[in-house]
Structure formats: structure tokens, C-alpha cells
C-alpha atoms as a PDB file:
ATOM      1  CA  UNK A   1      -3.735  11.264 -14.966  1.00  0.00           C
ATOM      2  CA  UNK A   2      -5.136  10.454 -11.679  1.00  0.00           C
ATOM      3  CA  UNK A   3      -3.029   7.062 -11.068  1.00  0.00           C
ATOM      4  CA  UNK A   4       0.404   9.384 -12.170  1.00  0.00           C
ATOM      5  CA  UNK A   5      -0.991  11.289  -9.172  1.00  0.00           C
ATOM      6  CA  UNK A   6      -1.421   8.629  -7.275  1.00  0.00           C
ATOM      7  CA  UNK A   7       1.704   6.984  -7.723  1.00  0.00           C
ATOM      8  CA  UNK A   8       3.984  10.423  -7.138  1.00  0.00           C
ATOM      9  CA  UNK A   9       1.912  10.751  -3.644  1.00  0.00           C
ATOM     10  CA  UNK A  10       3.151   7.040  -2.513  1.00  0.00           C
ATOM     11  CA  UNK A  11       6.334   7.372  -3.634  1.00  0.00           C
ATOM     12  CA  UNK A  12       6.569  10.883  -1.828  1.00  0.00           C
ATOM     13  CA  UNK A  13       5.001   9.181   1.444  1.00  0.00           C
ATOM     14  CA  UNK A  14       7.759   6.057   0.321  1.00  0.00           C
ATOM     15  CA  UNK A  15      10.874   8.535   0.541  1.00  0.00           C
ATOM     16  CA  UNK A  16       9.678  10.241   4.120  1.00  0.00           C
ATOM     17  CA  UNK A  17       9.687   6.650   5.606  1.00  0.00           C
ATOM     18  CA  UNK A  18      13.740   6.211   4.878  1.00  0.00           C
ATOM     19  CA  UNK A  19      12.961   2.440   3.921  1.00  0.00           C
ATOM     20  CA  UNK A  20      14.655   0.416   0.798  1.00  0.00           C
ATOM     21  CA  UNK A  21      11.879   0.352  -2.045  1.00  0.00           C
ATOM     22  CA  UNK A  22      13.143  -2.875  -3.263  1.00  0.00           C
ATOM     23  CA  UNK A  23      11.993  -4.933  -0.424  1.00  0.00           C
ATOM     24  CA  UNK A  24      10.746  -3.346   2.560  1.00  0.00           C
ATOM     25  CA  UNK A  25      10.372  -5.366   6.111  1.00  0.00           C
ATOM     26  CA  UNK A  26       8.064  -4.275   8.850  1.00  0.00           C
ATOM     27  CA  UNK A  27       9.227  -4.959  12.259  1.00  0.00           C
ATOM     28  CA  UNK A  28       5.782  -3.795  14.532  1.00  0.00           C
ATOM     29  CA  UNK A  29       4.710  -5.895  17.137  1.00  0.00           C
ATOM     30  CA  UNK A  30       1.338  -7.799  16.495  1.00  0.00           C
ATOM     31  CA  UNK A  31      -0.304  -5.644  19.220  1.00  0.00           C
ATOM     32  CA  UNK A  32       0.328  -2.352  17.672  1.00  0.00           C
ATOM     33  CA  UNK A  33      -1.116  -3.553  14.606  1.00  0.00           C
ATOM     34  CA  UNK A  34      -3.976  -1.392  13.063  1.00  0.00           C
ATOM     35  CA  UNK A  35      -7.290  -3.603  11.924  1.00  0.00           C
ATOM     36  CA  UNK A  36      -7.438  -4.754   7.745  1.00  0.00           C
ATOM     37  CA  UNK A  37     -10.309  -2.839   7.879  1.00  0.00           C
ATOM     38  CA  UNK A  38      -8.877   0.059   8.382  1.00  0.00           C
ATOM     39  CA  UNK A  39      -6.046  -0.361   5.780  1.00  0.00           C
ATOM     40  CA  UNK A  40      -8.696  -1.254   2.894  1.00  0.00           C
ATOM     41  CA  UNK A  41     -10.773   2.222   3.948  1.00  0.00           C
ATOM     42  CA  UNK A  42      -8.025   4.294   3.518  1.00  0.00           C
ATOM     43  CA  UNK A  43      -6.332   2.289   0.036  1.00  0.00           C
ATOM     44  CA  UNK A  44     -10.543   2.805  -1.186  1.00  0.00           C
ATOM     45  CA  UNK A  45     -10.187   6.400  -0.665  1.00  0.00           C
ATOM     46  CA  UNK A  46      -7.626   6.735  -2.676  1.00  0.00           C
ATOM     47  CA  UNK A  47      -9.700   5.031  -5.805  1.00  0.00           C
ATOM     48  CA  UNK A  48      -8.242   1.499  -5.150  1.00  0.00           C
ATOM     49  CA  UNK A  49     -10.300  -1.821  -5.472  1.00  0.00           C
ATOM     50  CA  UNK A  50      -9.480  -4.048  -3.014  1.00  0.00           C
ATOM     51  CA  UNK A  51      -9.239  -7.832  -4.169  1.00  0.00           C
ATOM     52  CA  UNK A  52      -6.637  -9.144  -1.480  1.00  0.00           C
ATOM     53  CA  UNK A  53      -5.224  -7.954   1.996  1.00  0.00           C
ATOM     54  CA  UNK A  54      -2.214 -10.170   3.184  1.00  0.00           C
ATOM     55  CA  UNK A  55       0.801 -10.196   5.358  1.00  0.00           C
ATOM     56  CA  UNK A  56       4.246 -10.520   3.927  1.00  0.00           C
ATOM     57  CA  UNK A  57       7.614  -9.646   5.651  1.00  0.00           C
ATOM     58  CA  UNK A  58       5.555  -8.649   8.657  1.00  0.00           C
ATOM     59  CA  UNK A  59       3.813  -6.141   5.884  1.00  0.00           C
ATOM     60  CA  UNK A  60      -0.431  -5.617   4.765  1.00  0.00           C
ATOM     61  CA  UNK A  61       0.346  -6.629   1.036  1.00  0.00           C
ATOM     62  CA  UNK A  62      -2.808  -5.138  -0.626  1.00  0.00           C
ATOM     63  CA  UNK A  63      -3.683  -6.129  -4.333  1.00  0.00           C
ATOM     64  CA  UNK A  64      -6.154  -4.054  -6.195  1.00  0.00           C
ATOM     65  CA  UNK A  65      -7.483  -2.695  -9.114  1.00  0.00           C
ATOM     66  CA  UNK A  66      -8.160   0.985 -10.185  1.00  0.00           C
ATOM     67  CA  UNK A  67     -11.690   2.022 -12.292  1.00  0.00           C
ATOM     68  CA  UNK A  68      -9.499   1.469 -15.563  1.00  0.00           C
ATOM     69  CA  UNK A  69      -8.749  -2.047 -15.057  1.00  0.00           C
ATOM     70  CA  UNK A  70      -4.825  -1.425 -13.638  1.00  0.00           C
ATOM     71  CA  UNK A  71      -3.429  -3.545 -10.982  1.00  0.00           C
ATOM     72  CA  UNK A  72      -1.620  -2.017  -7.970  1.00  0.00           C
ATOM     73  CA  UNK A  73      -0.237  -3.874  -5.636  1.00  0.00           C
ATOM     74  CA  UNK A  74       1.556  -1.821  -2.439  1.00  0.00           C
ATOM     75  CA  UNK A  75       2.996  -2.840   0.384  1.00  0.00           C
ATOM     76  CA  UNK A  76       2.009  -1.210   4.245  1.00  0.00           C
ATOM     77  CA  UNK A  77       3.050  -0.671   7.766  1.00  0.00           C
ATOM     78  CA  UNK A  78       0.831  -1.872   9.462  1.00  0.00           C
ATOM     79  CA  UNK A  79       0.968   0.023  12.526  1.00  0.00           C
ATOM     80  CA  UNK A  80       1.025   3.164  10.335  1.00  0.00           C
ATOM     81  CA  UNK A  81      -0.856   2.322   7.503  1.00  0.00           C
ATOM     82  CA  UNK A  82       1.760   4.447   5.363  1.00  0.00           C
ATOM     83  CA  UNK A  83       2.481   3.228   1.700  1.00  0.00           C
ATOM     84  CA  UNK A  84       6.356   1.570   1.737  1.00  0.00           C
ATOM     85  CA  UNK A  85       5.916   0.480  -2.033  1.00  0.00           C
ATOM     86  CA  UNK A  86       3.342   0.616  -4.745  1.00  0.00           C
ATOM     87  CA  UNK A  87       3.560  -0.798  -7.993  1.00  0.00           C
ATOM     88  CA  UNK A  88       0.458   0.043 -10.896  1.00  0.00           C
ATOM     89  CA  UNK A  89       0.604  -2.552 -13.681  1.00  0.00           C
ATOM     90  CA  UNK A  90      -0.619  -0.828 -16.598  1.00  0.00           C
ATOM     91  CA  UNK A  91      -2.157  -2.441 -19.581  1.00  0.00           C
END
């Protein structure tokens, strides 16, 4: 129950943002960048795993993995840190 949760909270915090789900682009300057660090506290907070932190369309792309085994994969601003889209890959 707790990844439905999960998922309904970054799709909540997805829809307040006003940005296209299906592939969101970050436009923040590199200097207004929070730290990787920073991102992967706040995604383990949340229960996530972190196995990867990249960039992508000027986007943290995190990949993880819940206690269960599931795969998320969400992608971040990363002068905000806010969710833009998450995606749980159940088994």
C-alpha cells in the first residue's frame, strides 16, 4: 500500500509543477543546482534505494529500488528537488 501512497504523493507534487509528464525538461542554471547528495536524502526518506543519480534533459534521473524489490525511476528539478515524473515497475 505504501508505494500506491507514494506514487499518488509524486504525481500530486507532478500536477502543482504545470510540467508535461511525458517528458519533462529542466531549464536551471548549473549554479542554482542543489548537491546529489541532497536529492538521494530526500528520495531515501521516502523508502527509495538509490542505485543511480544522473542528469538527463538538464534533470537528476534517479533509479531505485523499494524494500519489495520494485524499480522506480523519477525524474527531478534539480534546483527544487521536486518529483516531475515517477514511474514504479512492479513485478
Amino acid at each position: 500500500m505504501k508505494p500506491i501512497v507514494l506514487a499518488a504523493a509524486f504525481a500530486l507534487s507532478a500536477l502543482g509543477t504545470g510540467s508535461a509528464l511525458a517528458s519533462p525538461r529542466c531549464n536551471v542554471p548549473m549554479a542554482n543546482w542543489q548537491p546529489r547528495e541532497a536529492l538521494q536524502k530526500k528520495v531515501e526518506a521516502d523508502g527509495w534505494k538509490v542505485t543511480r543519480i544522473k542528469t538527463d534533459d538538464g534533470c537528476y534521473e534517479v533509479h531505485a529500488t523499494n524494500e519489495q524489490g520494485q524499480r522506480y525511476e523519477g525524474k527531478f528539478d534539480p534546483g527544487t528537488l521536486n518529483a516531475l515524473k515517477v514511474e514504479i515497475k512492479y513485478k
